[in-house]
Protein backbone atom coordinates (compact mmCIF):
# COMPACT_ATOMS: atom_id res chain seq x y z
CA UNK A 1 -68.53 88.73 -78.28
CA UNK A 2 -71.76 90.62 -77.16
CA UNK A 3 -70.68 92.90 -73.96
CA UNK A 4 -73.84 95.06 -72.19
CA UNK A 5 -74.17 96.45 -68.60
CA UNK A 6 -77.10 97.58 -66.98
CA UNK A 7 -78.85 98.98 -63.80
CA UNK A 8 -81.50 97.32 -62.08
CA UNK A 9 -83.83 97.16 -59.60
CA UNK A 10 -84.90 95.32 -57.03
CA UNK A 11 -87.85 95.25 -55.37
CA UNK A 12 -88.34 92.92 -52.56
CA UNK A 13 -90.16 93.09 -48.78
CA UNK A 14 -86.72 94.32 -46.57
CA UNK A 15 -87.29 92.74 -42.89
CA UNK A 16 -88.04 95.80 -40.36
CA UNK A 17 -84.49 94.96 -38.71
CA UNK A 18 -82.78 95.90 -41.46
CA UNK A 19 -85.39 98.93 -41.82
CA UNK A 20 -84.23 99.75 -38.36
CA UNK A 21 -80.90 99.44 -38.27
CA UNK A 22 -81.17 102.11 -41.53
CA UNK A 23 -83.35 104.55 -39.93
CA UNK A 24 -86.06 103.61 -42.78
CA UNK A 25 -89.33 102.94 -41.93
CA UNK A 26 -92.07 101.26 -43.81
CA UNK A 27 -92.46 101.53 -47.75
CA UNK A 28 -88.57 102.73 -47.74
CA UNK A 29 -85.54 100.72 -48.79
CA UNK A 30 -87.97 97.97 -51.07
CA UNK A 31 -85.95 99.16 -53.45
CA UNK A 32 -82.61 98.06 -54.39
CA UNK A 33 -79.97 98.96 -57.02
CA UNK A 34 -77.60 96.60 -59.38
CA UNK A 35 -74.95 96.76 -61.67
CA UNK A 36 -74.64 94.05 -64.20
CA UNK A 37 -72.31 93.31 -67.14
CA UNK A 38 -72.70 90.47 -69.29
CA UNK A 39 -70.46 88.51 -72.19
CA UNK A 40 -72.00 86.56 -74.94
CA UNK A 41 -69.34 84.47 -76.53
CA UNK A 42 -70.67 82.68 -79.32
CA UNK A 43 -67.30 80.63 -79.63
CA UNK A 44 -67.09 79.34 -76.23
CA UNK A 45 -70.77 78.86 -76.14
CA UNK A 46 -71.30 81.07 -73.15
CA UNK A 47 -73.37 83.62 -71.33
CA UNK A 48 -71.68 85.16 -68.35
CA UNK A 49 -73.46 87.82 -66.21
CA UNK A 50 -71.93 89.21 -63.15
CA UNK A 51 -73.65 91.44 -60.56
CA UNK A 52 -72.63 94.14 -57.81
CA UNK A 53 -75.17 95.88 -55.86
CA UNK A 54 -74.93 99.80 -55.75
CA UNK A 55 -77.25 100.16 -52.60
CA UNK A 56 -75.91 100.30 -49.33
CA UNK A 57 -72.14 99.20 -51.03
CA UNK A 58 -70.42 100.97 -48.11
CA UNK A 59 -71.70 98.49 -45.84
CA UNK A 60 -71.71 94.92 -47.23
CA UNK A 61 -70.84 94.08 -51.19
CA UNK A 62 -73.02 91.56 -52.64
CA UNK A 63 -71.33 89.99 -56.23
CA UNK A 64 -72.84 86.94 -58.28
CA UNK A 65 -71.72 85.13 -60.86
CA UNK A 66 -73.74 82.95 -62.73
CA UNK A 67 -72.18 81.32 -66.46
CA UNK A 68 -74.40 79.43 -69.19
CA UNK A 69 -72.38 76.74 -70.80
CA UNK A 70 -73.87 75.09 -73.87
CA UNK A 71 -72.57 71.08 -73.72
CA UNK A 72 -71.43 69.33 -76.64
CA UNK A 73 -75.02 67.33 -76.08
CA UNK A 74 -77.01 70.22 -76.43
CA UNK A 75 -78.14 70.71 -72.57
CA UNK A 76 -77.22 73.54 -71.34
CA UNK A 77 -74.81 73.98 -67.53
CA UNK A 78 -75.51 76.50 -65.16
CA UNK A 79 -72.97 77.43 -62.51
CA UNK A 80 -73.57 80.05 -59.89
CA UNK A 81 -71.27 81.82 -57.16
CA UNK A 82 -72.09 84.64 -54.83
CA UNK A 83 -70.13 86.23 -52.19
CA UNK A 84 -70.93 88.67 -49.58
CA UNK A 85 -67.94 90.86 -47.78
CA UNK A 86 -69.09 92.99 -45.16
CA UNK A 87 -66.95 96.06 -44.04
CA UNK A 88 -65.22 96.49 -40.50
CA UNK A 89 -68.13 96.29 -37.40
CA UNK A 90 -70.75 94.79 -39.63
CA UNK A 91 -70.10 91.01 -39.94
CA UNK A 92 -72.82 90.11 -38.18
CA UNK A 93 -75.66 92.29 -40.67
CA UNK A 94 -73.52 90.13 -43.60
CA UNK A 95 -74.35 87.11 -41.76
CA UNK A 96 -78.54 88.28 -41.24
CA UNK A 97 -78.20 89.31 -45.29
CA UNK A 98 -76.82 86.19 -46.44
């Protein structure tokens, strides 16, 4: 098996709510951190990558999941899961992110 982790970036507009409810303004938070780890295993026939984001992690946890599955046939299966937990007062922000 083939394990790596890495940190990335995201770039992406952030709505000014979210900017607000930050104390950011404009030009700040387009930027987002990630962790990822991922597993090649050559005898399963399978690439799984899972991802946590770093930024803002004290108020809502974003994770994915997404597996490659080579089939017998040759095509290839793609399954995806994501879940969003939000911490005490904030359920409602988890709801605007998701």
């Amino acid at each position: 098996s083939l394990h790596t982790e890495r940190l990335l970036t995201c770039r992406q507009n952030v709505p000014n709510f979210i900017r607000r409810i930050f104390g950011g303004s404009a030009g700040d938070g387009d930027t987002s951190l990630f962790y990822e780890r991922s597993e090649v295993d050559p005898a399963g026939r399978t690439l799984t990558l899972r991802s946590r984001n770093l930024s803002l992690a004290n108020v809502v946890v974003m994770e994915e999941l997404c597996q490659y599955t080579q089939q017998p046939d040759g095509n290839t299966k793609f399954k995806q899961e994501a879940s969003i937990k939000s911490f005490s007062g904030w359920s409602h922000l988890a709801t605007l992110v998701e």
